[in-house]
Protein backbone atom coordinates (compact mmCIF):
# COMPACT_ATOMS: atom_id res chain seq x y z
CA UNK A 1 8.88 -3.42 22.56
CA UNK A 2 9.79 -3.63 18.90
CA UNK A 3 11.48 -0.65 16.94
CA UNK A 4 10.34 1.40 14.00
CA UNK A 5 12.52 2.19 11.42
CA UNK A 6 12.80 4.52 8.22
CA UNK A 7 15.63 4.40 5.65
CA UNK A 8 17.76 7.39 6.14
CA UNK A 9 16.39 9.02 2.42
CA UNK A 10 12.82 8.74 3.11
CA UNK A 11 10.45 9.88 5.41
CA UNK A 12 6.44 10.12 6.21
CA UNK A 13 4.32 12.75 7.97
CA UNK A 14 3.35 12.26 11.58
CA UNK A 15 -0.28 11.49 11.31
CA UNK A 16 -0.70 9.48 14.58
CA UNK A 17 -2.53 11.82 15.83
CA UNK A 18 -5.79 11.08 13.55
CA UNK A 19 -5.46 7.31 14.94
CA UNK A 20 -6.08 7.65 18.41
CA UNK A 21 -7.02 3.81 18.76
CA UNK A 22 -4.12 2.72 16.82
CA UNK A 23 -1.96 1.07 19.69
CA UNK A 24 0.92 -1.19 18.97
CA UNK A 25 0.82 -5.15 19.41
CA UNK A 26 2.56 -8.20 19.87
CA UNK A 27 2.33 -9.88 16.38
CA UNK A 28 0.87 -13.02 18.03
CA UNK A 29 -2.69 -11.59 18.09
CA UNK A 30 -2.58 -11.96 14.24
CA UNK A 31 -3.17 -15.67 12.47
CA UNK A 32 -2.23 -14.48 9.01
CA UNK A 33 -0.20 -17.16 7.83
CA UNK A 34 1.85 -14.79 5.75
CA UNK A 35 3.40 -12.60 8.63
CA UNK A 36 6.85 -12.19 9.33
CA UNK A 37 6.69 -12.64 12.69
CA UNK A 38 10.37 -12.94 13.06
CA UNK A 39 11.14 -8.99 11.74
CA UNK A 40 11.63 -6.80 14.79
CA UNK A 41 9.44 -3.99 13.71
CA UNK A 42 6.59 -2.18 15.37
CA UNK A 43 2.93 -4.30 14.48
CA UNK A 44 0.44 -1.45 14.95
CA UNK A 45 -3.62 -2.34 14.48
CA UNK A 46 -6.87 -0.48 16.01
CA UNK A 47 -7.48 -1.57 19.14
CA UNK A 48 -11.39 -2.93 17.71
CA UNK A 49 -9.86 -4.87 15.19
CA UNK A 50 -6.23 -5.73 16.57
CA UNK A 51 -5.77 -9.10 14.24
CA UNK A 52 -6.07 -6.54 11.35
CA UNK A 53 -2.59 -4.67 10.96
CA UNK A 54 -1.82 -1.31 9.45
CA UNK A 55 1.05 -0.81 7.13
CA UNK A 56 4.79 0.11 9.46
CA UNK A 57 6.66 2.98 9.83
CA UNK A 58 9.74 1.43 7.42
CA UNK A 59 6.16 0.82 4.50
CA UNK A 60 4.64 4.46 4.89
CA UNK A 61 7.57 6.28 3.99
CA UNK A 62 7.87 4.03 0.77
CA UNK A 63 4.30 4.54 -0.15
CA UNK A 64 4.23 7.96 1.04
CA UNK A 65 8.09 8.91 -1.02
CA UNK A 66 6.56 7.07 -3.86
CA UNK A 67 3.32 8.86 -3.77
CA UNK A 68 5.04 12.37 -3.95
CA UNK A 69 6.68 11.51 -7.36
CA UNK A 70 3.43 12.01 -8.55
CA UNK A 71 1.89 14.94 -6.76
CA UNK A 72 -0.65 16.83 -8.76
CA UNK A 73 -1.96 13.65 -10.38
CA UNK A 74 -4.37 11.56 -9.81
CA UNK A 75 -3.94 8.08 -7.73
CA UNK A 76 -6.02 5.03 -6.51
CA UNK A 77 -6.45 3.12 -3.75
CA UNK A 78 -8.32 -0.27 -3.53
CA UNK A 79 -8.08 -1.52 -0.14
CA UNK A 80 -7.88 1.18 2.45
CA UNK A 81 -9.29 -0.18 6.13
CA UNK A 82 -9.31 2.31 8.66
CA UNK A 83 -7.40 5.57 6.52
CA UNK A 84 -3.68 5.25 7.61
CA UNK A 85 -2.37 4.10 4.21
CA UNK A 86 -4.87 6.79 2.99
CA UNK A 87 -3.51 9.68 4.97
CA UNK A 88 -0.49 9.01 3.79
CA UNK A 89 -1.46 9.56 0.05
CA UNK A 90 -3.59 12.32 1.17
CA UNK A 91 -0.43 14.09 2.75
CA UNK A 92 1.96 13.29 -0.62
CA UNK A 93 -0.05 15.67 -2.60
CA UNK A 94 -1.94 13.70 -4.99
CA UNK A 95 -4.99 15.77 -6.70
CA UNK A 96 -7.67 13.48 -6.11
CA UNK A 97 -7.46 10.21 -4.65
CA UNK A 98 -10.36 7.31 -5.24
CA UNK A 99 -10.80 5.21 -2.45
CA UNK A 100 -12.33 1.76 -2.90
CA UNK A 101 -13.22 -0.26 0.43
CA UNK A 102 -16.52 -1.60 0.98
CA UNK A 103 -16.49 -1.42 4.49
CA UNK A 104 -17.42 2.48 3.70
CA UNK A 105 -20.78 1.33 3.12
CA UNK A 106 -21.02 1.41 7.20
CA UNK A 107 -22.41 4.42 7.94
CA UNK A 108 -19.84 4.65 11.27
CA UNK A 109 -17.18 2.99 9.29
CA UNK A 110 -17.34 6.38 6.58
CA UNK A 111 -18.08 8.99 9.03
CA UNK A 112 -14.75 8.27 11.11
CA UNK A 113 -13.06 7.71 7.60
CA UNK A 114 -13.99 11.14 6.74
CA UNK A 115 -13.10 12.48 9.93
CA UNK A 116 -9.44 11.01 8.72
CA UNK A 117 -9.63 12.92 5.55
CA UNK A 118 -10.36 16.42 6.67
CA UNK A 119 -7.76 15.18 9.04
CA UNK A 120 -4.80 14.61 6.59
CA UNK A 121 -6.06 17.66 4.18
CA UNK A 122 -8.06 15.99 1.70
CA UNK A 123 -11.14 16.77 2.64
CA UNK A 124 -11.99 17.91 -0.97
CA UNK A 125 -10.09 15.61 -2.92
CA UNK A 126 -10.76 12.02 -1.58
CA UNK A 127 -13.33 10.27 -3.25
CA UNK A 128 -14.93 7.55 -1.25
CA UNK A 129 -16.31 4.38 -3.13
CA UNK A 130 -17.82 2.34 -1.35
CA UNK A 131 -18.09 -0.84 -3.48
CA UNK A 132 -15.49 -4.06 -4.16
CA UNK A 133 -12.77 -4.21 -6.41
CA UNK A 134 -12.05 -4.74 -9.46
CA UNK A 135 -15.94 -3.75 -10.42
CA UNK A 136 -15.48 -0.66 -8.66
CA UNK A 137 -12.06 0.30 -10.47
CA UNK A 138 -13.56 -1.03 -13.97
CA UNK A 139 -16.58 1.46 -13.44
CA UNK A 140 -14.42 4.35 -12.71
CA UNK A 141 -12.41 3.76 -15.59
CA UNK A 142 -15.19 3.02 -17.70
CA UNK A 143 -16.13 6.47 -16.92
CA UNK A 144 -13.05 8.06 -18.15
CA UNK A 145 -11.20 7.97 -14.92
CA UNK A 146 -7.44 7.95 -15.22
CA UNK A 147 -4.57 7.59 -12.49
CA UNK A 148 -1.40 8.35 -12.66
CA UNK A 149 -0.56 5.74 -9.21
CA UNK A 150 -2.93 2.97 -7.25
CA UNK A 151 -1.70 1.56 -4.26
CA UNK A 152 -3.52 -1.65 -3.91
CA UNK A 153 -4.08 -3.66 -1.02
CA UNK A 154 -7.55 -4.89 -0.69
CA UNK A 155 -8.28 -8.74 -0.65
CA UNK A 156 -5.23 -10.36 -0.43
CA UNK A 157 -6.76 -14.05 -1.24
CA UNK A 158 -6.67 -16.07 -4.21
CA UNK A 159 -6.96 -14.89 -7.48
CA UNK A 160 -7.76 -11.11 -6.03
CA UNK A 161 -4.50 -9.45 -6.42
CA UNK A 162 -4.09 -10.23 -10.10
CA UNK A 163 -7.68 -9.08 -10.81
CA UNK A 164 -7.39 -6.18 -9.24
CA UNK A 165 -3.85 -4.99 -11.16
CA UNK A 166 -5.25 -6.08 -14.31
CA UNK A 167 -8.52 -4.24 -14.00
CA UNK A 168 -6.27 -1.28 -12.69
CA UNK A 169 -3.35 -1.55 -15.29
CA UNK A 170 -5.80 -0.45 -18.91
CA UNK A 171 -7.14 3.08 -16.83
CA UNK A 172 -3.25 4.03 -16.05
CA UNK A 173 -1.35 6.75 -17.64
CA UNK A 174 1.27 6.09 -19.92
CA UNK A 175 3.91 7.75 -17.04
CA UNK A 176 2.63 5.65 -13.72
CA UNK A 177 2.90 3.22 -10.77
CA UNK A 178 1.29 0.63 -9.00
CA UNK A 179 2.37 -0.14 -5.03
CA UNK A 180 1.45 -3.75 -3.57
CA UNK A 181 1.61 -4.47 0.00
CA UNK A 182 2.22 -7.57 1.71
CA UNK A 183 4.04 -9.38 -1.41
CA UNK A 184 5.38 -12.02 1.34
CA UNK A 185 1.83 -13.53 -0.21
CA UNK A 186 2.27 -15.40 -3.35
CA UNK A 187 -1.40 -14.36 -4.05
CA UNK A 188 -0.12 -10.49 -4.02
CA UNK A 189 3.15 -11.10 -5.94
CA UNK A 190 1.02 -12.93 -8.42
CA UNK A 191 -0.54 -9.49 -9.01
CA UNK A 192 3.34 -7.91 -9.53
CA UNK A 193 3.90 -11.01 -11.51
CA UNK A 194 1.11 -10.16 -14.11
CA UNK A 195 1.99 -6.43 -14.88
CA UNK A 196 5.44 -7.61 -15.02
CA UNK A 197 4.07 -10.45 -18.34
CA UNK A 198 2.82 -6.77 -19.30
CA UNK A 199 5.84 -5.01 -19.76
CA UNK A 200 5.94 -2.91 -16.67
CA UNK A 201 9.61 -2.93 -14.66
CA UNK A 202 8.69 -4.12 -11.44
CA UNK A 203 10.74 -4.49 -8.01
CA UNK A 204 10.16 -5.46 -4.20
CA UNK A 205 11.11 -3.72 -1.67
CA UNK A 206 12.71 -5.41 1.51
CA UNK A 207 10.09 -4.69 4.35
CA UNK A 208 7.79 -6.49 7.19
CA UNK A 209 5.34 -7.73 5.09
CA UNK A 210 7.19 -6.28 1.70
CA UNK A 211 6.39 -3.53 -0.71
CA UNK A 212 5.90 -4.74 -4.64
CA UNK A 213 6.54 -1.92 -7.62
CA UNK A 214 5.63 -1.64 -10.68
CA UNK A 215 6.32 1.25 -13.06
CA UNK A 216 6.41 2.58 -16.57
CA UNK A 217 7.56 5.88 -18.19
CA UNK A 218 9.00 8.45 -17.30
CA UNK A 219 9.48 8.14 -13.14
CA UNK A 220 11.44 5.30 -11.19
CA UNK A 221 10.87 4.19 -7.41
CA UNK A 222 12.33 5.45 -4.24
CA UNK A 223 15.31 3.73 -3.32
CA UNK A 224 15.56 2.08 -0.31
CA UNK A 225 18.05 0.45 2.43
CA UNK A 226 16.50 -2.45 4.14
CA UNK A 227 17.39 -2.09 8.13
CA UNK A 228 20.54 -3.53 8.26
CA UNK A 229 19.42 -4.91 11.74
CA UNK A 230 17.69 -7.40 10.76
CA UNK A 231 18.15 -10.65 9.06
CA UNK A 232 15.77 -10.36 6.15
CA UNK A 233 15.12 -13.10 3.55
CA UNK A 234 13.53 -14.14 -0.05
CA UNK A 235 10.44 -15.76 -0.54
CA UNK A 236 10.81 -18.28 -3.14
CA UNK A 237 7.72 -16.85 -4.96
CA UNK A 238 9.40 -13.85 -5.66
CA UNK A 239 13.30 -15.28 -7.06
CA UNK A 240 14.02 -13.22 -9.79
CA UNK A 241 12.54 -10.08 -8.70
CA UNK A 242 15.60 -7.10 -7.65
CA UNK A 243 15.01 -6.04 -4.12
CA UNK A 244 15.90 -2.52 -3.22
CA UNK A 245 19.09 -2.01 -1.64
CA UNK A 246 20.15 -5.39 -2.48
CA UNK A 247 20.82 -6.25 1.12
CA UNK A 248 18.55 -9.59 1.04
CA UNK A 249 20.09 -12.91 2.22
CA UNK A 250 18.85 -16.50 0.71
């Protein structure tokens, strides 16, 4: 059975609990050509969707550390499946969290998401939008919506990404972050890539499927130490781009 693992500096509620058919996997179930099936770390999914995997142990605690920064503020999250990434932002302390993922257009689909929300606390402070991204997000902000962090990780194909963190980046506060999940895509880091042409600092962060960062005033990312058990590498799509903790090989 694979490991879990969390940098010694971080950490991340225990919210397994609200998941009770998240069960753990060999990653051979998935065909994503972007997974990295040669890093020892527990692959988790739902048991009625198991090609469909939720974010690690070692990713929560870097979404969920990074979240806290901004506790009190608002945040966004495009791409949320079935709430574990959400719980996490629920538990950081965010004021209000938006929550755009169609599939909460399923009348099942919401009323175990909400179940998860109550769960985690924020019964009265997650928003549920049940619509696609970016026209969701450009409605909201249209509206005079403003976030302080998104964590986006909705439809990782194509051109998706980047529209998404563009339509994102013009409803931001001048002091915020954006988190990207599985930058081992070239689609995703494409997204990273365009705040970066923007101005925003931006960084990855040396995980499974990889964390992408970008920020801009006054905060900076977690740090964090990649398990030195493992023999991690670079993508060539993302040369050029500091990894946290610098412990990346060729």
């Amino acid at each position: 059975m694979a490991k879990d693992y969390v940098a010694d500096n971080l950490a991340a509620p225990s919210l397994d609990h609200l998941f009770p058919n998240m069960i753990e996997v060999d990653k051979s179930v998935s065909t994503w050509p972007w997974l990295r099936r040669d890093i020892d770390h527990a692959f988790r999914v739902d048991r009625r969707n198991p090609i469909v995997g939720f974010i690690n142990r070692d990713e929560a605690s870097i979404l969920y550390s990074n979240a806290r920064l901004f506790a009190g503020r608002r945040g966004l999250e495009i791409g949320a499946w079935r709430g574990w990434s959400t719980a996490h932002l629920i538990a950081s302390g965010l004021s209000t969290l938006h929550v755009v993922e169609p599939l909460l257009a399923d009348p099942d689909w919401r009323a175990e998401f909400l179940e998860v929300t109550h769960g985690a606390g924020g019964g009265a402070t997650t928003i549920l939008v049940p619509e696609t991204s970016p026209e969701a997000v450009t409605r909201l902000g249209q509206s005079g919506v403003r976030w302080s962090f998104a964590f986006i990780d909705g439809d990782h194909d194509g051109d998706a990404p980047s529209r998404d963190a563009l339509a994102t980046a013009p409803f931001l506060e001048a002091t915020a972050m954006v988190l990207f999940h599985d930058l081992v895509s070239p689609h995703v880091a494409k997204g990273l890539r365009g705040l970066e042409q923007r101005g925003w600092n931006v960084m990855a962060y040396q995980t499974a499927q990889m964390l992408g960062v970008a920020w801009r005033g006054e905060v900076a990312p977690v740090a964090h130490k990649p398990d030195p058990t493992q023999r991690w590498n670079i993508p060539d799509h993302l040369r050029g781009i500091a990894i946290s903790g610098a412990m990346a090989g060729g």
